[in-house]
N, C-alpha and C. Protein backbone atom coordinates (compact mmCIF):
# COMPACT_ATOMS: atom_id res chain seq x y z
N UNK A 1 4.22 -4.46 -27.69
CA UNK A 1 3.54 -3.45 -26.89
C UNK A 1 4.19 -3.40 -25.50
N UNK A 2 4.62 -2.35 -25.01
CA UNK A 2 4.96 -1.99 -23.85
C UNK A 2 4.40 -1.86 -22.61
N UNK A 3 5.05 -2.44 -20.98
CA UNK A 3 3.65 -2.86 -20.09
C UNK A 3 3.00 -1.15 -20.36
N UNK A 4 3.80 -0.45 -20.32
CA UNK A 4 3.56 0.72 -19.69
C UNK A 4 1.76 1.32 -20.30
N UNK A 5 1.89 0.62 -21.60
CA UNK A 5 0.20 1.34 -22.53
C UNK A 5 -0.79 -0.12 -22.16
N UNK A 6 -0.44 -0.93 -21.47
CA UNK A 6 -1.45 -2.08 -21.16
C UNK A 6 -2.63 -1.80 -19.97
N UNK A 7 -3.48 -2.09 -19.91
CA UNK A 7 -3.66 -2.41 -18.48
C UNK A 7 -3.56 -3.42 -17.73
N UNK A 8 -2.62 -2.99 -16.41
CA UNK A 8 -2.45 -3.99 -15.46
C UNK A 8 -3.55 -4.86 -15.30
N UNK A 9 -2.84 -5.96 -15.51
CA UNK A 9 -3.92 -7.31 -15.00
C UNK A 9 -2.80 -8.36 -14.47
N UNK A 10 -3.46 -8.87 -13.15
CA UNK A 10 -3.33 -9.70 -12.61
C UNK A 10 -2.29 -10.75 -12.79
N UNK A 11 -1.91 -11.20 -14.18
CA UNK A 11 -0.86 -12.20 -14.53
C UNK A 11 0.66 -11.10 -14.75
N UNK A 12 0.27 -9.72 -15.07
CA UNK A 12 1.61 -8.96 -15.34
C UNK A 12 1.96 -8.79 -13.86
N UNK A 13 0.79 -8.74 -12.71
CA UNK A 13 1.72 -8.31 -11.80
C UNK A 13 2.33 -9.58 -10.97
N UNK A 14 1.29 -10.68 -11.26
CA UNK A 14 2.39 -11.84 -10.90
C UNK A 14 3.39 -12.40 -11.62
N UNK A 15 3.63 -11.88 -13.01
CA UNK A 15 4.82 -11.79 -13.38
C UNK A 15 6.08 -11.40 -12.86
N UNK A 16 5.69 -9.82 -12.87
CA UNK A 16 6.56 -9.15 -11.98
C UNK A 16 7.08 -9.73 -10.34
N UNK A 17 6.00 -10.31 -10.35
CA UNK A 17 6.45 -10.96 -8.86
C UNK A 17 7.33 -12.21 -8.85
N UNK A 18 7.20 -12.32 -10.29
CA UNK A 18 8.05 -13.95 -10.09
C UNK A 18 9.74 -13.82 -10.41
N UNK A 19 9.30 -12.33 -11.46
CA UNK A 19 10.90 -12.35 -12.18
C UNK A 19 11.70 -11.70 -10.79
N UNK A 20 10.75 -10.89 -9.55
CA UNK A 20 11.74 -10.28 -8.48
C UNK A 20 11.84 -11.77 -7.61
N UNK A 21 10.78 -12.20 -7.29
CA UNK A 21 10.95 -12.85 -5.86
C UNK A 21 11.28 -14.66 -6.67
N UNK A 22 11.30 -14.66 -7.53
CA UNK A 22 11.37 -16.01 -8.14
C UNK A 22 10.45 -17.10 -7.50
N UNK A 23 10.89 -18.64 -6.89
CA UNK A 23 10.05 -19.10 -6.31
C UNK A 23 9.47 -19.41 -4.83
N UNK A 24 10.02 -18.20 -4.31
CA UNK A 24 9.40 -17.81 -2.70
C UNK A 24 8.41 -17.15 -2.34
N UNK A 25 7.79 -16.63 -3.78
CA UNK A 25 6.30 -16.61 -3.39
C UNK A 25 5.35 -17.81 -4.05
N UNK A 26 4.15 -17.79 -3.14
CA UNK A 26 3.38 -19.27 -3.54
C UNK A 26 1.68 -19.41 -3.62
N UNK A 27 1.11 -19.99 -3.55
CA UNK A 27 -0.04 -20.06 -3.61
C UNK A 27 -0.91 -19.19 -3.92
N UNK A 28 -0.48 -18.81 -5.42
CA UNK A 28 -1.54 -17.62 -6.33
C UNK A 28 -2.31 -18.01 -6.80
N UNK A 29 -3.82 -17.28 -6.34
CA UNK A 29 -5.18 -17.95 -6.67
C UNK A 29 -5.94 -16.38 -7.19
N UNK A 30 -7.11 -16.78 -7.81
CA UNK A 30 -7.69 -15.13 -7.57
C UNK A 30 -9.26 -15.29 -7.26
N UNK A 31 -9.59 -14.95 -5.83
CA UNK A 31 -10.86 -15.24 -5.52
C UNK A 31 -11.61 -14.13 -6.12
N UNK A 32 -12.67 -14.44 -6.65
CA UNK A 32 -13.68 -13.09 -7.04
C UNK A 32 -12.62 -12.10 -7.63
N UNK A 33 -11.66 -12.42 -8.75
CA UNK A 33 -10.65 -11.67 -9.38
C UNK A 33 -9.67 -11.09 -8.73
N UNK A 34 -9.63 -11.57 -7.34
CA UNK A 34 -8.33 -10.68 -7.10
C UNK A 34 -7.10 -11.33 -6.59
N UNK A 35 -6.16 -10.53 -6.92
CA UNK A 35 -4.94 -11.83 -7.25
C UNK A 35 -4.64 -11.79 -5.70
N UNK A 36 -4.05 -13.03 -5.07
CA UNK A 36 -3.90 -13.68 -3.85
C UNK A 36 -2.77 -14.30 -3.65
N UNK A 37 -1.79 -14.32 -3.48
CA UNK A 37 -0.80 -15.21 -3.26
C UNK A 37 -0.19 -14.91 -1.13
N UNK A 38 1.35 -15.56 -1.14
CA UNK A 38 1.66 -15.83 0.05
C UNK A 38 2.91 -15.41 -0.34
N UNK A 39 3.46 -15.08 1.17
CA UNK A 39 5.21 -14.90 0.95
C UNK A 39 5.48 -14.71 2.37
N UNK A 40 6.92 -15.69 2.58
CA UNK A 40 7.16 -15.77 4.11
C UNK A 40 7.02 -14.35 4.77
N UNK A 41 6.76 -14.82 6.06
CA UNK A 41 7.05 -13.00 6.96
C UNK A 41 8.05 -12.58 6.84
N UNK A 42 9.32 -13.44 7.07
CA UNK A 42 10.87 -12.43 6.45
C UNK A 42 10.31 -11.90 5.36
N UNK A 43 10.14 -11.59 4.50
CA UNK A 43 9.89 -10.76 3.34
C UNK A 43 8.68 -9.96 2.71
N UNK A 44 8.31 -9.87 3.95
CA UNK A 44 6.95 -8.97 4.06
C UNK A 44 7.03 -7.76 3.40
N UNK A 45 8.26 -7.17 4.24
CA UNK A 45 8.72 -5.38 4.14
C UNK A 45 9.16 -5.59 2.65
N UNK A 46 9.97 -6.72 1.82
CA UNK A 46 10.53 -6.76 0.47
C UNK A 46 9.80 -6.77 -0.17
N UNK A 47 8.54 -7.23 0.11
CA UNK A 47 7.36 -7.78 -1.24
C UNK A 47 6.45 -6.67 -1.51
N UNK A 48 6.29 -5.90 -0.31
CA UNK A 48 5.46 -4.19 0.11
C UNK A 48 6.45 -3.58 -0.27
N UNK A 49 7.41 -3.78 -0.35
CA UNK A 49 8.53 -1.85 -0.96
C UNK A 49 8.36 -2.00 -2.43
N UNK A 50 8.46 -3.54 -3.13
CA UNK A 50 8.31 -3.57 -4.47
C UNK A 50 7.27 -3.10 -5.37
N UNK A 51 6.11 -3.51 -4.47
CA UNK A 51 5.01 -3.58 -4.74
C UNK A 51 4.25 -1.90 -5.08
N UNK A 52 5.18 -1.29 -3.84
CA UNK A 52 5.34 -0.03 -3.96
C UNK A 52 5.62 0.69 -4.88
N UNK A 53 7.69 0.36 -4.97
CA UNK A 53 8.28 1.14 -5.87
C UNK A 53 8.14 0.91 -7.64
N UNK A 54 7.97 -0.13 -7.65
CA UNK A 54 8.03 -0.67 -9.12
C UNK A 54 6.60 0.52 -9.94
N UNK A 55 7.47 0.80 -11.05
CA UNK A 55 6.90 2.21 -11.73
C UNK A 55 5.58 1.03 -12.43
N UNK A 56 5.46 -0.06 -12.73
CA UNK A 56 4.02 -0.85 -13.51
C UNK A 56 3.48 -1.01 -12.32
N UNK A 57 3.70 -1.46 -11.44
CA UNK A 57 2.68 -1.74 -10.05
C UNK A 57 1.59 -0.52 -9.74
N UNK A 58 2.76 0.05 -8.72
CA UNK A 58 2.10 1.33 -8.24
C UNK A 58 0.97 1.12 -7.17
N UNK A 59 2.04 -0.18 -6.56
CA UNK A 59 0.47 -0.31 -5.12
C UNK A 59 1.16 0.31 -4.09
N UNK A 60 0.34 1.61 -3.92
CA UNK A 60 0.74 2.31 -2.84
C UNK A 60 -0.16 2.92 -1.74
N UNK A 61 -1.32 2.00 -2.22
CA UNK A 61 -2.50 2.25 -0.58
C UNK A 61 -2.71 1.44 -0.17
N UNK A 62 -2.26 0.88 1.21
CA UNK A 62 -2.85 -0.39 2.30
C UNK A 62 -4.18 0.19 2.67
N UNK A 63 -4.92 -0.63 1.70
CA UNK A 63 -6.72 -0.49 2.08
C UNK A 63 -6.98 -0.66 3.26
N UNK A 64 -6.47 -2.69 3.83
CA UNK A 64 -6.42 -2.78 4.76
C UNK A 64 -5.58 -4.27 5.45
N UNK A 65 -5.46 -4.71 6.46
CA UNK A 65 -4.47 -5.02 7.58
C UNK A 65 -5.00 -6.02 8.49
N UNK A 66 -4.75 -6.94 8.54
CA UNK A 66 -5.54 -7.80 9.50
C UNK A 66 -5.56 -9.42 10.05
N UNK A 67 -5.86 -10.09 10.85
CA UNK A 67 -4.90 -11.31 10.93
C UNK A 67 -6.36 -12.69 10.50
N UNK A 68 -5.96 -13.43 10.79
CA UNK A 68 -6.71 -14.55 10.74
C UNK A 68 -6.51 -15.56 11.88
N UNK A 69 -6.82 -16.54 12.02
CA UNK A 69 -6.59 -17.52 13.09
C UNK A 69 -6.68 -18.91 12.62
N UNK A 70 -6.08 -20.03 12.27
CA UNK A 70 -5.49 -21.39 12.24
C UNK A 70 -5.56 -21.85 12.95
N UNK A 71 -6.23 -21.89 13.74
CA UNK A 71 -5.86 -23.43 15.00
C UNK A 71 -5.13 -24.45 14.55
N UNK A 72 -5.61 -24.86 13.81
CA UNK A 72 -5.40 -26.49 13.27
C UNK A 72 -4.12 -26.35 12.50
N UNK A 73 -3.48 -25.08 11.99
CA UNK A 73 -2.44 -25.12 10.71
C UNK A 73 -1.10 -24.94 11.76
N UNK A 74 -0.64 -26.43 12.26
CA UNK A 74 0.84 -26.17 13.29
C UNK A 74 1.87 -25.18 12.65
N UNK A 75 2.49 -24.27 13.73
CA UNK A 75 3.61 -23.17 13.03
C UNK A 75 2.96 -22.23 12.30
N UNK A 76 1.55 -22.46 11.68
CA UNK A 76 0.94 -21.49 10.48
C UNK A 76 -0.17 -20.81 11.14
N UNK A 77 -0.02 -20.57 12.50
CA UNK A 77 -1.20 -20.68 13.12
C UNK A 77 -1.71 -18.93 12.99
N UNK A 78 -1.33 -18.12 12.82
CA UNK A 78 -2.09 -16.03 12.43
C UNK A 78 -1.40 -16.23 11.06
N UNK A 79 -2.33 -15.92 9.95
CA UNK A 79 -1.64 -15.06 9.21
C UNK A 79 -2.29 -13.33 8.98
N UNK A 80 -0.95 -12.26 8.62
CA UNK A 80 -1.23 -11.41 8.32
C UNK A 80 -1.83 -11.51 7.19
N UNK A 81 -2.87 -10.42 6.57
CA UNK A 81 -3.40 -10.14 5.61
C UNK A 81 -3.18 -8.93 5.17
N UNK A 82 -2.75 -8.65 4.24
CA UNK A 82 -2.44 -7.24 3.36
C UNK A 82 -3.56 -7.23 2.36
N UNK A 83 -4.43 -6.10 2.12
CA UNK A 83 -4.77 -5.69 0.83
C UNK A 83 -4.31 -4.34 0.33
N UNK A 84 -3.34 -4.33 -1.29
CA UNK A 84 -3.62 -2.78 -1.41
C UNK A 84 -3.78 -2.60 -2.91
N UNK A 85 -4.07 -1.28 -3.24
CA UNK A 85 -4.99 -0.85 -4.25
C UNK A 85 -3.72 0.02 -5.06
N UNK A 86 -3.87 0.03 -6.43
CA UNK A 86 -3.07 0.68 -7.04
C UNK A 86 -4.50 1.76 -7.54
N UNK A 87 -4.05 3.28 -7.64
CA UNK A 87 -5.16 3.93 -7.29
C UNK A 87 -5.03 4.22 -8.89
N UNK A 88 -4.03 4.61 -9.49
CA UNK A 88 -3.75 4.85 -10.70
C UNK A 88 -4.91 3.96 -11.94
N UNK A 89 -4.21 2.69 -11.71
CA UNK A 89 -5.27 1.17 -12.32
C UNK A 89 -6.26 0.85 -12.02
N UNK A 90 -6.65 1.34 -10.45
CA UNK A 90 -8.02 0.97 -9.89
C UNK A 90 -7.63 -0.95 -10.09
N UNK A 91 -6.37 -1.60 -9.51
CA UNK A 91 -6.12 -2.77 -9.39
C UNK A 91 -6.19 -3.29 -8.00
N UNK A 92 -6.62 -3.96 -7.18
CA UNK A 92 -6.55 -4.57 -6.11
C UNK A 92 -5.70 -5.81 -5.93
N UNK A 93 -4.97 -6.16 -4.79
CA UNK A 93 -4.12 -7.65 -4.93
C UNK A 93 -4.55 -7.94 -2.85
N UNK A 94 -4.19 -9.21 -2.75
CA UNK A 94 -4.28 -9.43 -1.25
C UNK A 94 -2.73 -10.41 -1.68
N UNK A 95 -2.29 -10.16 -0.40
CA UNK A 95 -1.29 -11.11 0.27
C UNK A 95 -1.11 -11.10 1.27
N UNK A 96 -0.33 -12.55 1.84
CA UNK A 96 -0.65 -13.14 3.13
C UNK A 96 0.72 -13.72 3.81
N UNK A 97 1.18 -13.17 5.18
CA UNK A 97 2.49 -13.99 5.29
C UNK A 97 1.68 -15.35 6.47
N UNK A 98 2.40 -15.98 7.33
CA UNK A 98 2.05 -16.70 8.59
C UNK A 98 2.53 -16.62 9.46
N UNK A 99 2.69 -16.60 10.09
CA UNK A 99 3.58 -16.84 11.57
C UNK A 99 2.94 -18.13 12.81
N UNK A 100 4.21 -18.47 13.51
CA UNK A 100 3.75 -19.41 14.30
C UNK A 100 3.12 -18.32 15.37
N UNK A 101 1.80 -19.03 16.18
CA UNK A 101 1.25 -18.36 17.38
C UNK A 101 2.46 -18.07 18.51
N UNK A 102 3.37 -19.21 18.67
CA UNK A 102 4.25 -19.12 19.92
C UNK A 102 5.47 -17.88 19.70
N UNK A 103 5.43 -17.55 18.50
CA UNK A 103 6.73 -16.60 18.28
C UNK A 103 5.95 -15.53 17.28
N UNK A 104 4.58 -15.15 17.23
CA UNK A 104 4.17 -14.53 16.31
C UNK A 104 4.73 -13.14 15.62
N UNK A 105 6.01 -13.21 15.55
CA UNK A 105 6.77 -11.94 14.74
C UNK A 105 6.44 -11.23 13.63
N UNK A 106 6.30 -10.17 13.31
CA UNK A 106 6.19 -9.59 11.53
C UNK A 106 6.70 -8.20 11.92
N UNK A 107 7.26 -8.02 10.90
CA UNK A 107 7.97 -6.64 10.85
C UNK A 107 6.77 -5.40 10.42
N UNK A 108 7.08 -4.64 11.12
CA UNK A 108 6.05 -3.56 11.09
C UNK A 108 5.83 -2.97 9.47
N UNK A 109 4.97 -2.55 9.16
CA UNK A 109 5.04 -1.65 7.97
C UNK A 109 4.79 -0.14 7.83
N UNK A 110 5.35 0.33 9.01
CA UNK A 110 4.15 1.53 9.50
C UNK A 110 5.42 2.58 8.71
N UNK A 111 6.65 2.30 8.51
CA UNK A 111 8.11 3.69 7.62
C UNK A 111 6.93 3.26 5.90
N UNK A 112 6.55 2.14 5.93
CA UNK A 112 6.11 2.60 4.16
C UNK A 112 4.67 2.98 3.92
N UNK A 113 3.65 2.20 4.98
CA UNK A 113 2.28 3.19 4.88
C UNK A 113 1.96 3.68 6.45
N UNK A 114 1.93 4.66 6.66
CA UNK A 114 1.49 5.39 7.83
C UNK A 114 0.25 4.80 8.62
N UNK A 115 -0.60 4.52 7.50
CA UNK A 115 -2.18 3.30 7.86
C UNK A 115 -2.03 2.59 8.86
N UNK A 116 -0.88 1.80 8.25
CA UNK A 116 -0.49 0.45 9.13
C UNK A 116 -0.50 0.79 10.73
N UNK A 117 -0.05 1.98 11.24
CA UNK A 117 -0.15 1.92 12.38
C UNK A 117 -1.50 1.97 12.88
N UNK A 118 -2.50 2.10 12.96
CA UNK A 118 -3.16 1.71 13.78
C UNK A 118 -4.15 0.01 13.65
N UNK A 119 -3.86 -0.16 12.32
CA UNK A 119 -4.50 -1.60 11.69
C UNK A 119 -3.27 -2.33 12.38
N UNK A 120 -2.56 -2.59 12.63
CA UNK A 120 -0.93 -3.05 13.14
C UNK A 120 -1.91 -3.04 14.70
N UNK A 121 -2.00 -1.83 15.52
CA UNK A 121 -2.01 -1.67 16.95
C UNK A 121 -3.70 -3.11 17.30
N UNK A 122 -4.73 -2.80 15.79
CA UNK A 122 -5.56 -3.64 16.33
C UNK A 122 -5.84 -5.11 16.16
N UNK A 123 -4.66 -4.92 15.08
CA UNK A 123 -4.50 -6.87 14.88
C UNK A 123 -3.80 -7.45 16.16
N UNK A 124 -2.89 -6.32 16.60
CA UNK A 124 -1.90 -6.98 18.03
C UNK A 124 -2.94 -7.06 19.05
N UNK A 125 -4.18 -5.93 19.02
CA UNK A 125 -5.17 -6.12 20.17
C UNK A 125 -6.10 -7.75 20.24
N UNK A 126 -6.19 -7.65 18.99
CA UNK A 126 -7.47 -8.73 19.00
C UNK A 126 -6.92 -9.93 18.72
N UNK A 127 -5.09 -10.06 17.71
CA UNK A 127 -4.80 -11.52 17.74
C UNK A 127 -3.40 -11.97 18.39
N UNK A 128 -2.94 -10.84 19.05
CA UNK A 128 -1.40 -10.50 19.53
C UNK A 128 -0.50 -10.71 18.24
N UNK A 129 -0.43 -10.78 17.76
CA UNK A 129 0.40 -10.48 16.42
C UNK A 129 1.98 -9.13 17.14
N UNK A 130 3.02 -9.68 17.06
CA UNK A 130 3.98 -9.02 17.39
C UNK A 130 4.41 -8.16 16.19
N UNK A 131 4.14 -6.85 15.84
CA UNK A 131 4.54 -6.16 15.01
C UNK A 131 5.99 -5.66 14.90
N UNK A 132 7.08 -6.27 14.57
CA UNK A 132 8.72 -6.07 15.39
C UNK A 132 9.02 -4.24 14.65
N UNK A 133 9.11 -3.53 16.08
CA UNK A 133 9.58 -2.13 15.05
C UNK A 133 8.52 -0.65 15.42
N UNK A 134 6.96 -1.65 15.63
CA UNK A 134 5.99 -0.32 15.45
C UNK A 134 6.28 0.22 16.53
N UNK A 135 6.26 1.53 16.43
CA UNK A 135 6.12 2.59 17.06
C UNK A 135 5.61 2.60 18.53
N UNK A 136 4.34 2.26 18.28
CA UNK A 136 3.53 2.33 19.83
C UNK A 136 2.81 0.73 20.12
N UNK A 137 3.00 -0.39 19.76
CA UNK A 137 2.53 -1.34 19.81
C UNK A 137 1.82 -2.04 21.04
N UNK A 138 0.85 -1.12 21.91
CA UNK A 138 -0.05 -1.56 22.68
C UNK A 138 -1.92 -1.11 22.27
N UNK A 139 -2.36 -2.12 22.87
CA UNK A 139 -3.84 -2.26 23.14
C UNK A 139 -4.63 -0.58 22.36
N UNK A 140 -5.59 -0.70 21.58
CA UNK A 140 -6.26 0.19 20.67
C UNK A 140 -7.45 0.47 21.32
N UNK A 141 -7.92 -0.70 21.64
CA UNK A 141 -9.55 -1.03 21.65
C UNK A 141 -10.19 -1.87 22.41
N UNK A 142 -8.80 -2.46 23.30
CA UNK A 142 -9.56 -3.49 24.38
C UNK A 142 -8.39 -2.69 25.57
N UNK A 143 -9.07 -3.00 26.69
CA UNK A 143 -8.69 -2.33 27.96
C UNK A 143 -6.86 -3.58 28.05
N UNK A 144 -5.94 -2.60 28.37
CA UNK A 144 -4.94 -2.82 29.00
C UNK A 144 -4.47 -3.92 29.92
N UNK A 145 -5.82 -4.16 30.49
CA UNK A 145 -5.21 -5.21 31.58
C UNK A 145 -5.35 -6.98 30.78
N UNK A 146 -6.14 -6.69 29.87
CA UNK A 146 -6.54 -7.89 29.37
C UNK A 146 -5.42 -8.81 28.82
N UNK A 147 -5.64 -9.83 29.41
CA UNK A 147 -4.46 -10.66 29.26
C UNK A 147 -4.71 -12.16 28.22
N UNK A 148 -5.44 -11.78 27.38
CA UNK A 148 -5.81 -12.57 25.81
C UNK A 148 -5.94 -12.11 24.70
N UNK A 149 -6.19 -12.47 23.92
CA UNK A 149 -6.32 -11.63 22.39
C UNK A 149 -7.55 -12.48 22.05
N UNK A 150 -8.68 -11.76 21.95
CA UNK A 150 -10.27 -12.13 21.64
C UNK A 150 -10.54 -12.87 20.54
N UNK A 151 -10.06 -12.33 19.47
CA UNK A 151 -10.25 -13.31 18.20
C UNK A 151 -9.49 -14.11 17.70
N UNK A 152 -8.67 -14.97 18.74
CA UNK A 152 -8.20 -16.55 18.78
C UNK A 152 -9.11 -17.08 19.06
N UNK A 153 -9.16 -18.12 18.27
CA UNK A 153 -10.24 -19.51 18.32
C UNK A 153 -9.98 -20.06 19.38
N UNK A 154 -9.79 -19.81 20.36
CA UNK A 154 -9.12 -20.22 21.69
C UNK A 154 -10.03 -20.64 22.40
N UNK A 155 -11.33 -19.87 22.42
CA UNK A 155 -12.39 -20.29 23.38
C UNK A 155 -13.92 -21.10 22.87
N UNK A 156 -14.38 -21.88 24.22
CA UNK A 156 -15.51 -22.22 23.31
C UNK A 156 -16.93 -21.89 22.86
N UNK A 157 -17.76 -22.01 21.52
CA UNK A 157 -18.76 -21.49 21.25
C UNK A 157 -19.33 -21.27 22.80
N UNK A 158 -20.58 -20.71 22.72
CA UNK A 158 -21.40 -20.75 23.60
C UNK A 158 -22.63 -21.87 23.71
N UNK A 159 -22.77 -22.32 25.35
CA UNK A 159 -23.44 -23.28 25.56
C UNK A 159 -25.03 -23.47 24.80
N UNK A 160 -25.21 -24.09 23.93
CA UNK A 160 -26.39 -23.98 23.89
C UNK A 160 -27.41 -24.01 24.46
N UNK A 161 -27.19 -25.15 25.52
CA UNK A 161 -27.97 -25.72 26.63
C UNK A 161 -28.38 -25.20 27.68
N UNK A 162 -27.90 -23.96 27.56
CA UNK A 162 -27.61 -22.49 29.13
C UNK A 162 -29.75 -22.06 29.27
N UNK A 163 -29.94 -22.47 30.34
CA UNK A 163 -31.26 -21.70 30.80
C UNK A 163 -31.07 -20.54 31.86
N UNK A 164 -30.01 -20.38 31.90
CA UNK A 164 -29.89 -18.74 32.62
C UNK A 164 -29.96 -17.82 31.78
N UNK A 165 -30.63 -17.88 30.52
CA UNK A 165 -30.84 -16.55 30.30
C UNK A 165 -32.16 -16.61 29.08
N UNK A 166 -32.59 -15.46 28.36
CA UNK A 166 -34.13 -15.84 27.85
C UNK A 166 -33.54 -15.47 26.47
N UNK A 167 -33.57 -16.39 25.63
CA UNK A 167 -33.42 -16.01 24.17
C UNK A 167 -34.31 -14.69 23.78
N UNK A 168 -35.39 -14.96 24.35
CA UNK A 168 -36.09 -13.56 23.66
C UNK A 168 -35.84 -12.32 23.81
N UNK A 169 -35.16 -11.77 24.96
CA UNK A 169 -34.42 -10.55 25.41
C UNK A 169 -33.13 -10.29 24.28
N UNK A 170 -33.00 -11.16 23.12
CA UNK A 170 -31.67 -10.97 22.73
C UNK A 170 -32.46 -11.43 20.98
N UNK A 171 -34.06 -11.55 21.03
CA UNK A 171 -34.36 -11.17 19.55
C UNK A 171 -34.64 -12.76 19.08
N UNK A 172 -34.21 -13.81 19.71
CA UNK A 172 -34.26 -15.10 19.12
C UNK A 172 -35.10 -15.73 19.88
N UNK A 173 -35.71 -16.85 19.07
CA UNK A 173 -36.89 -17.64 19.45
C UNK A 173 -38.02 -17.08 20.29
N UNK A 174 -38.86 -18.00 20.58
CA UNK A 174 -40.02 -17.64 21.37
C UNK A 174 -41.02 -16.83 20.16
N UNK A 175 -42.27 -16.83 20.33
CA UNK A 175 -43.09 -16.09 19.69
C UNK A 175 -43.23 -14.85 19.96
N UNK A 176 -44.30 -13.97 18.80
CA UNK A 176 -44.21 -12.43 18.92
C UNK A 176 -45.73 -12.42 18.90
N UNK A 177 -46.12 -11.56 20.71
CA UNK A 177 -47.57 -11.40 20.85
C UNK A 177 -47.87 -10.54 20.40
């Protein structure tokens, strides 16, 4: 039987991924069914054009775009997150590159999905993620002058211990007269 009359599932397309990229992609898991693996940031743009062009795939919508934060994982510290959807199969996949925080590089994806540019402009807002290439690669959603990226684990929880202010103005504790 030919892939072409099957339906795509999950082991054909990590097939396909193994016979292109052999063993430089890694850690394929499938949370809640959906296939998950990793592949360095050099080969971000290679693993998305395939993923693309290949006539059994046919993943050609970036759902969506977005980083994560590592503290603790040295050199591994943002990774990008890709999800995209083959609309044809109604198949979903996620993949993930890393980058170190101090040199956080990834090559833009915005020449193969148009999406990417502004999911690109707000991962650089909120985790500085260097998109090498995009187009307009400044601030989306947080003011210009700001000189951090908000959703690094960078800062600490909030004090619990703080009596300058009234939990109840904000919905928590205290009773309801």
């Amino acid at each position: 039987m030919s892939l072409e009359n099957m339906s795509l599932t999950n082991e054909i397309v990590q097939q396909k991924l193994a016979e292109k990229f052999g063993d430089q992609l890694g850690n394929f898991s499938e949370p809640y069914g959906m296939l998950t693996f990793e592949a360095p940031k050099e080969l971000n743009l290679k693993v998305l054009q395939f993923l693309y062009d290949d006539e059994t795939l046919k993943f050609r919508f970036l759902t969506d775009l977005q980083a994560v934060h590592y503290p603790n994982d040295k050199g591994r510290e943002l990774a990008v997150v890709y999800h995209l959807h083959n609309l044809v199969d109604n198949v979903r996949i996620r993949f993930k590159v890393f980058t170190d925080i101090n040199q956080p590089d990834v090559f833009t994806a915005t020449q193969l999905f148009a999406t990417a540019n502004w999911m690109e402009r707000e991962t650089y807002d909120f985790y500085g993620v260097n998109f090498v290439g995009h187009p307009n690669l400044k601030r989306i959603l947080n003011v210009d002058e700001m000189d951090y990226f908000p959703l690094r684990k960078e800062f600490p929880l909030e004090d619990q211990t703080r009596t300058d202010k009234d939990d109840e103005m904000f919905g928590r504790g205290g009773s309801i007269n």
